[in-house]
C-alpha atoms as a PDB file:
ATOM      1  CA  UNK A   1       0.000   0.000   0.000  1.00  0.00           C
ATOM      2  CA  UNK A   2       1.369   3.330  -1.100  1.00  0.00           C
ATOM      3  CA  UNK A   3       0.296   7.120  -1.169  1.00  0.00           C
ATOM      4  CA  UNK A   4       1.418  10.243   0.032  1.00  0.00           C
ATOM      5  CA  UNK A   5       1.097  12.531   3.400  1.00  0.00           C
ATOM      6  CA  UNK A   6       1.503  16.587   2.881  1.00  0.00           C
ATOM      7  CA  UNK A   7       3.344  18.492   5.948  1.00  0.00           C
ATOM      8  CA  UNK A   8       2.612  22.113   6.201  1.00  0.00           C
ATOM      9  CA  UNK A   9       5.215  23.028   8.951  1.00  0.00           C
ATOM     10  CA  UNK A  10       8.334  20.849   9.209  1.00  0.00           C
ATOM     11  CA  UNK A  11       9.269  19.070  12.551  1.00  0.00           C
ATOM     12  CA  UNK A  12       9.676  15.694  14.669  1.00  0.00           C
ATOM     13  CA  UNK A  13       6.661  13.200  14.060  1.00  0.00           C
ATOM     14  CA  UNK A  14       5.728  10.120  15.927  1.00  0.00           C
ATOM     15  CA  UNK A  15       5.081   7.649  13.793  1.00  0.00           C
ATOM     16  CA  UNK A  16       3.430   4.223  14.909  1.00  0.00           C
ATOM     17  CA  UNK A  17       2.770   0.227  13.537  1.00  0.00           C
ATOM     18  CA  UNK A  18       1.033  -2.073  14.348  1.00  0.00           C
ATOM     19  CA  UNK A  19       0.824  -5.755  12.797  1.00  0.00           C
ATOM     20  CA  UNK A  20       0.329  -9.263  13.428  1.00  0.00           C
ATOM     21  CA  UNK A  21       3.224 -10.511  11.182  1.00  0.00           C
ATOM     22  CA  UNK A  22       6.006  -8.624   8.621  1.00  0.00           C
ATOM     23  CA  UNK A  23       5.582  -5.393   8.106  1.00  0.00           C
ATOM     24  CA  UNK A  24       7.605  -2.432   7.132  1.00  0.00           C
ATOM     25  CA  UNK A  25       6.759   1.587   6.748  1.00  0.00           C
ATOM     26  CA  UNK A  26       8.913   3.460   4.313  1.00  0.00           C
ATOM     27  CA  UNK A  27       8.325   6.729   4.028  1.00  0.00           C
ATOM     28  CA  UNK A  28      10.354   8.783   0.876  1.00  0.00           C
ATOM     29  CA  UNK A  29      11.752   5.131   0.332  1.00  0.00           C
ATOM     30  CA  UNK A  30      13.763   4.854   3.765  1.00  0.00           C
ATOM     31  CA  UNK A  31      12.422   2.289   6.347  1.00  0.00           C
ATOM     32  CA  UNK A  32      11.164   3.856   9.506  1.00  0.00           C
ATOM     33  CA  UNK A  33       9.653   1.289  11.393  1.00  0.00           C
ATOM     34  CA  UNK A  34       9.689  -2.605  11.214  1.00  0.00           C
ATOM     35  CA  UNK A  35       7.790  -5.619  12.844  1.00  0.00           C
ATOM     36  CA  UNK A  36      10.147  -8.115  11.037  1.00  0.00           C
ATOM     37  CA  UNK A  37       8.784 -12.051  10.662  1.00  0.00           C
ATOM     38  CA  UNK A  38       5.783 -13.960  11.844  1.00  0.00           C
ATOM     39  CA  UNK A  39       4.582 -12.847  15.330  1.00  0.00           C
ATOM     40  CA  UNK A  40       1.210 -11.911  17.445  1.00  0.00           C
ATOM     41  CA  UNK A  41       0.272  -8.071  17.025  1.00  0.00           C
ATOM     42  CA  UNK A  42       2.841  -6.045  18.389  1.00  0.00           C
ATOM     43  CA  UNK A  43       3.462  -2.336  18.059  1.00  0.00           C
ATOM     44  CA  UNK A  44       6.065  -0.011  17.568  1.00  0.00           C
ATOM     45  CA  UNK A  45       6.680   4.086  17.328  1.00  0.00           C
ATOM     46  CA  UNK A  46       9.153   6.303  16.616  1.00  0.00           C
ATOM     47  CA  UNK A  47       9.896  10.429  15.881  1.00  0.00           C
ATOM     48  CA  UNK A  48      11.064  10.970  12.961  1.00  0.00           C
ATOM     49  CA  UNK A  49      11.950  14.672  11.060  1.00  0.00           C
ATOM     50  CA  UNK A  50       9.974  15.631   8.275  1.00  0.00           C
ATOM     51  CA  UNK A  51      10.589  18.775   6.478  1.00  0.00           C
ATOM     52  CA  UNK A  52       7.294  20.606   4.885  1.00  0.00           C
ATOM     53  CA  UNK A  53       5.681  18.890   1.243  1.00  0.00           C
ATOM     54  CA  UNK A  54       4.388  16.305   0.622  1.00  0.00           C
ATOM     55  CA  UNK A  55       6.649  12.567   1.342  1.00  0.00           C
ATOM     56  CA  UNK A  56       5.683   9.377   0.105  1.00  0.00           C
ATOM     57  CA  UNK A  57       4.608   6.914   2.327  1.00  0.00           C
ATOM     58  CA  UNK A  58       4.542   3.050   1.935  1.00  0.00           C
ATOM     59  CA  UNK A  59       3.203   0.031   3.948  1.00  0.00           C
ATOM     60  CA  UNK A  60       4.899  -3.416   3.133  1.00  0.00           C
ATOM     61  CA  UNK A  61       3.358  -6.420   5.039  1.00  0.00           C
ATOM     62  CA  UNK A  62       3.573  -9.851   4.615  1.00  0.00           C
ATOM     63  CA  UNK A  63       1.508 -12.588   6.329  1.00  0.00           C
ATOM     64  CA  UNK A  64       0.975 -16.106   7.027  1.00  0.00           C
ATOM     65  CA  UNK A  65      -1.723 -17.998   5.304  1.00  0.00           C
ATOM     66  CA  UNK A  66      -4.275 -16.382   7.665  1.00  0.00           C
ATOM     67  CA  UNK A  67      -6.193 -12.807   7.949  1.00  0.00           C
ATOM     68  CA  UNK A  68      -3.344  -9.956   8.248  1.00  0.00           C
ATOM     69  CA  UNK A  69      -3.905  -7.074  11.201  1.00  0.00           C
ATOM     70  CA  UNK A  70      -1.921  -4.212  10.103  1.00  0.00           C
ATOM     71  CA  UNK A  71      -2.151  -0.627  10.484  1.00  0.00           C
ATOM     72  CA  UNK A  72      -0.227   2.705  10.683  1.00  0.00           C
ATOM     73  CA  UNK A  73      -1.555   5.387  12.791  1.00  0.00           C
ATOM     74  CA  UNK A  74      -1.206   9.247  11.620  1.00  0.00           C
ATOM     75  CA  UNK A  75       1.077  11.295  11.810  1.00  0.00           C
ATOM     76  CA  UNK A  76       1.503  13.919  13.961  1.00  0.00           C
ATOM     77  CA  UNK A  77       4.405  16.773  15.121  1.00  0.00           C
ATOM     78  CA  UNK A  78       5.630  17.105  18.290  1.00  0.00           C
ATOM     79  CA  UNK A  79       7.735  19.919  18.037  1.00  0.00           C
ATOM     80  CA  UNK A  80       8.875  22.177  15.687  1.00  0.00           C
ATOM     81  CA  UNK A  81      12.832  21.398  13.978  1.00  0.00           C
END
């Protein structure tokens, strides 16, 4: 899954996962979070810096033979760079 976020004022973001197996979020094609291999839902977050425009964002998952749970909440700044 693939689209694109828009940042109006540049600055540290949180960024969280969430998934019940593999599953990577890129955003402007560097990795920023991973849940590598098979494994019950677990959850990550991090702060990344974002500069204002818009940034590509991409969700990689893989999954056992079985329903995937996967998700990546929004965005949002904590503090200005």
């Amino acid at each position: 899954m693939s689209g694109e976020l828009s940042i109006d004022q540049g600055g540290s973001h949180d960024v969280e996962l969430e998934s019940d197996d593999d599953a990577t979020l890129l955003v402007d094609g560097a990795p920023v979070l991973a849940l590598p291999g098979w494994h019950p839902r677990a959850t990550r977050r991090t702060r990344i810096p974002l500069g204002p425009g818009r940034h590509r964002v991409e969700l990689r998952i893989a999954h056992e033979r079985r329903q995937a749970d996967v998700g990546a909440a929004p965005i949002e700044q904590v503090e200005q760079l």
